[in-house]
Structures are given as C-alpha cells and as structure tokens.
Protein backbone atom coordinates (compact mmCIF):
# COMPACT_ATOMS: atom_id res chain seq x y z
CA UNK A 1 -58.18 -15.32 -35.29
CA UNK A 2 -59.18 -15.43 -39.26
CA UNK A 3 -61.47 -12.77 -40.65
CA UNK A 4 -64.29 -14.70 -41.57
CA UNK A 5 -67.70 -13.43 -41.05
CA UNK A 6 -70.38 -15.66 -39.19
CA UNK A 7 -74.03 -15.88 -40.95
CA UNK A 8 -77.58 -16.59 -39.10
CA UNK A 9 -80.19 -15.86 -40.91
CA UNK A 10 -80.58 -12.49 -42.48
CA UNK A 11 -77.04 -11.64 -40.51
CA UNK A 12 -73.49 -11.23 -41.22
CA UNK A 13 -71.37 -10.19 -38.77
CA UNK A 14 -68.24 -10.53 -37.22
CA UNK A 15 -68.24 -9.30 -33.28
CA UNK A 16 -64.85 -10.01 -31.24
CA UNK A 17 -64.66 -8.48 -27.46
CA UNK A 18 -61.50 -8.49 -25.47
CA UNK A 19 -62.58 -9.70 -22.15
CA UNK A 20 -60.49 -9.12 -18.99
CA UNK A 21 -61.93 -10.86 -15.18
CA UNK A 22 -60.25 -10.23 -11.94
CA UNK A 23 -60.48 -12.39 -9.34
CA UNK A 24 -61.93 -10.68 -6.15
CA UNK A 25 -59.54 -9.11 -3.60
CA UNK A 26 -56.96 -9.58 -6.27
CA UNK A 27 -56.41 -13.29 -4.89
CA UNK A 28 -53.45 -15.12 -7.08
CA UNK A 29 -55.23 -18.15 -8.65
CA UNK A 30 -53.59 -20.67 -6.72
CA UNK A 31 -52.27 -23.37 -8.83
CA UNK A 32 -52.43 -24.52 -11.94
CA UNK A 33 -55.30 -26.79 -11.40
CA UNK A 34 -57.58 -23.73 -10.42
CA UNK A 35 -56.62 -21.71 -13.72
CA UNK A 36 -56.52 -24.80 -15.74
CA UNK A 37 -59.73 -25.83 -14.36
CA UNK A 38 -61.28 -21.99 -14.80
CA UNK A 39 -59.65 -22.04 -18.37
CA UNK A 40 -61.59 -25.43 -18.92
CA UNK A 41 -65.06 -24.30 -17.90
CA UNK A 42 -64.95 -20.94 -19.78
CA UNK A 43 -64.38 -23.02 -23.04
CA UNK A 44 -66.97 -25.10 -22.16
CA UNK A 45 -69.34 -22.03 -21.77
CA UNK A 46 -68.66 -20.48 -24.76
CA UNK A 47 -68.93 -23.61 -26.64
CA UNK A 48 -72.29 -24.26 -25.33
CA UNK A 49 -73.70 -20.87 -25.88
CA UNK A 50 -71.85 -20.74 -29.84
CA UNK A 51 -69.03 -18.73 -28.70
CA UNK A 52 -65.80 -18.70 -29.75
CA UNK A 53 -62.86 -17.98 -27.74
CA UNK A 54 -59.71 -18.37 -29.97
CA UNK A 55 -56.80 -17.68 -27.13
CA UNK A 56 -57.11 -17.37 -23.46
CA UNK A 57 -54.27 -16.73 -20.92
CA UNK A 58 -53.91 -16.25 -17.06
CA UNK A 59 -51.86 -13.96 -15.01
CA UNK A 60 -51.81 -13.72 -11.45
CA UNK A 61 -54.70 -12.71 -10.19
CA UNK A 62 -56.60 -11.91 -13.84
CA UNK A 63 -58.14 -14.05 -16.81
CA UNK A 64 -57.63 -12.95 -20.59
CA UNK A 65 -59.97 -14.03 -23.92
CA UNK A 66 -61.35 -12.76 -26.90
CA UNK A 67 -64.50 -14.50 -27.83
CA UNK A 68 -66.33 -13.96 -30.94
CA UNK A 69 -70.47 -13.29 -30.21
CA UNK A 70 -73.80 -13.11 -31.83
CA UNK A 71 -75.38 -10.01 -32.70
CA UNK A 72 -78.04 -10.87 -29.97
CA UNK A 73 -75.80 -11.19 -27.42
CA UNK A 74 -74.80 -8.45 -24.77
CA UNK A 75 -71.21 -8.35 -23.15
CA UNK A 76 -73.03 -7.95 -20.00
CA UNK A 77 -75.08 -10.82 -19.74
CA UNK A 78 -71.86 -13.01 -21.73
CA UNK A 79 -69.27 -12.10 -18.71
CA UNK A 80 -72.53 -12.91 -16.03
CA UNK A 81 -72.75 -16.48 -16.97
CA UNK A 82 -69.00 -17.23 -17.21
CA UNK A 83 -68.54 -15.47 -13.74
CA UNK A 84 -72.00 -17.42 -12.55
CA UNK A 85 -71.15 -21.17 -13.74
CA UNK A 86 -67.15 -20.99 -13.30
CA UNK A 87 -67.79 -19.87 -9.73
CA UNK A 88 -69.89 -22.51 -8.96
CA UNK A 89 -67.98 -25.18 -10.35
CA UNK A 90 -65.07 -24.16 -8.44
CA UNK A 91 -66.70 -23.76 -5.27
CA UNK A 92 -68.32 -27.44 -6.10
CA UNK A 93 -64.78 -29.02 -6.51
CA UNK A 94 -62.82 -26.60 -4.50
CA UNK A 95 -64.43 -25.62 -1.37
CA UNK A 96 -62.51 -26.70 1.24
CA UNK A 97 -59.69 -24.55 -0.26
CA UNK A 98 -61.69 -21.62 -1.29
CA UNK A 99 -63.59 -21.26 2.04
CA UNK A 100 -59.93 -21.00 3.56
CA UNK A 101 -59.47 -17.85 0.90
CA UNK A 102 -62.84 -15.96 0.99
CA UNK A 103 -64.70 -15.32 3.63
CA UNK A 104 -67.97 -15.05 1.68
CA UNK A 105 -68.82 -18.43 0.20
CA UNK A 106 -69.75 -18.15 -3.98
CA UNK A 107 -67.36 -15.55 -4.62
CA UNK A 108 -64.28 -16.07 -6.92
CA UNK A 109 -64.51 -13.17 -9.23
CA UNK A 110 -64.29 -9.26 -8.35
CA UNK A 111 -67.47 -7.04 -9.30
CA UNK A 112 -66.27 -5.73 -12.52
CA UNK A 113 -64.72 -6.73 -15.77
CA UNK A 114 -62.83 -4.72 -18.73
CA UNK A 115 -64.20 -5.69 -22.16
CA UNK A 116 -62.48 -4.13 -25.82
CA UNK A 117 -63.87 -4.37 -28.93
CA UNK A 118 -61.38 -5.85 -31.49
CA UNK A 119 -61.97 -3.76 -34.58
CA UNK A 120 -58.44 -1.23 -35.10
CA UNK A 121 -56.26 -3.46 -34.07
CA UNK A 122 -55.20 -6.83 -35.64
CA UNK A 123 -56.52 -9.98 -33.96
CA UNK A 124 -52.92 -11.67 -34.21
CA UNK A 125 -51.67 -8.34 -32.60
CA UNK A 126 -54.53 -9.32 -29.39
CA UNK A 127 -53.61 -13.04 -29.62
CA UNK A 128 -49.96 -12.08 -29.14
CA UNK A 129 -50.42 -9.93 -27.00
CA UNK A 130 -52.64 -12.59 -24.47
CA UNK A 131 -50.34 -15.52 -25.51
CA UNK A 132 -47.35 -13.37 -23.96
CA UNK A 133 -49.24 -13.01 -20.44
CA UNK A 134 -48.86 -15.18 -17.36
C-alpha cells in the first residue's frame, strides 16, 4: 500500500481500515471456489463503490482486507453491503450447498465484524501480515 493521499474536491485524505468478517457459526469456507468466489465479489464491491482493497486473504472460517475509503463513508454501512451483496451472490450460485450448511437461508456471514484503522503501523507491516494468513 503506497502513501499517497486521495483528493475530491476540497479533500485530502488518506483513510485505510483493517477489516476482519467471520463467517456465521464459524463454518470453514468450503473450497476454494467459495473463497475465491467471496474474494471475487468483494473486489468487485469495492471497485464499484471507489474502494480500494490492496491485499485480501482467507483463513478458515474468516476473511481479511484493508480497503482504502472516502471521507463520507462509514465502516458500518462499507462492511453492510459487502456482507449484503456477497451473501446473495453466493446463495444465488451456491444454494443447494449452502442450504445443506445453514439452516436459515441468506446467511453466510456472522453478526459482527472487527475493523482497525491503519495509521501506527506500516501498511507493508498489515499486507504482510494478511498475505501470511490462510
């Protein structure tokens, strides 16, 4: 992640949040289609909403990315619509498997989420850190 600061308007700023999602019941994301595919979509929803995400990693049962944000933007309402849209999509190509896991249909993702600010500690330092997960 470089250092450079993003401009709109009468704005400069550079915002970076460490974002952390658990899938719900602590499910293992099955495959590496599923995590691929989840990996996929959350670029996708960044892009489209002129996020950045720079690195982003899976584990077993948990998601890791920094994304850079606008100063309009709340964490809140960012993790929402990456739960929201990846959970549909997955239930729209995966239900037949997922129905087998949850017992609730449109769930994939636990209630909470862990967010960090990345401001003390060096963005390579976060990027090696998520690149050494999974």
């Amino acid at each position: 992640m470089d250092n450079k600061y993003s401009r709109h308007n009468r704005r400069k700023y550079s915002l970076k949040v460490h974002i952390l999602l658990v899938t719900k019941y602590r499910k293992q994301l099955p495959g590496s289609n599923i995590a691929d595919d989840v990996k996929q979509k959350i670029f996708d929803i960044c892009k489209s909403h002129n996020r950045e995400i720079i690195v982003m990693e899976t584990d077993k049962d948990h998601i890791y990315f920094p994304v850079s944000y606008d100063t309009t933007d709340k964490i809140c309402d960012i993790v929402k619509t990456i739960k929201q849209e990846t959970t549909h999509c997955l239930w729209v190509k995966y239900n037949s498997f997922l129905s087998k896991q949850y017992w609730k249909k449109h769930i994939f993702w636990s209630d909470g989420y862990f967010a960090c600010s990345i401001g003390e500690v060096s963005s390579s330092t976060i990027q090696k850190y998520i690149e050494s997960q999974g």
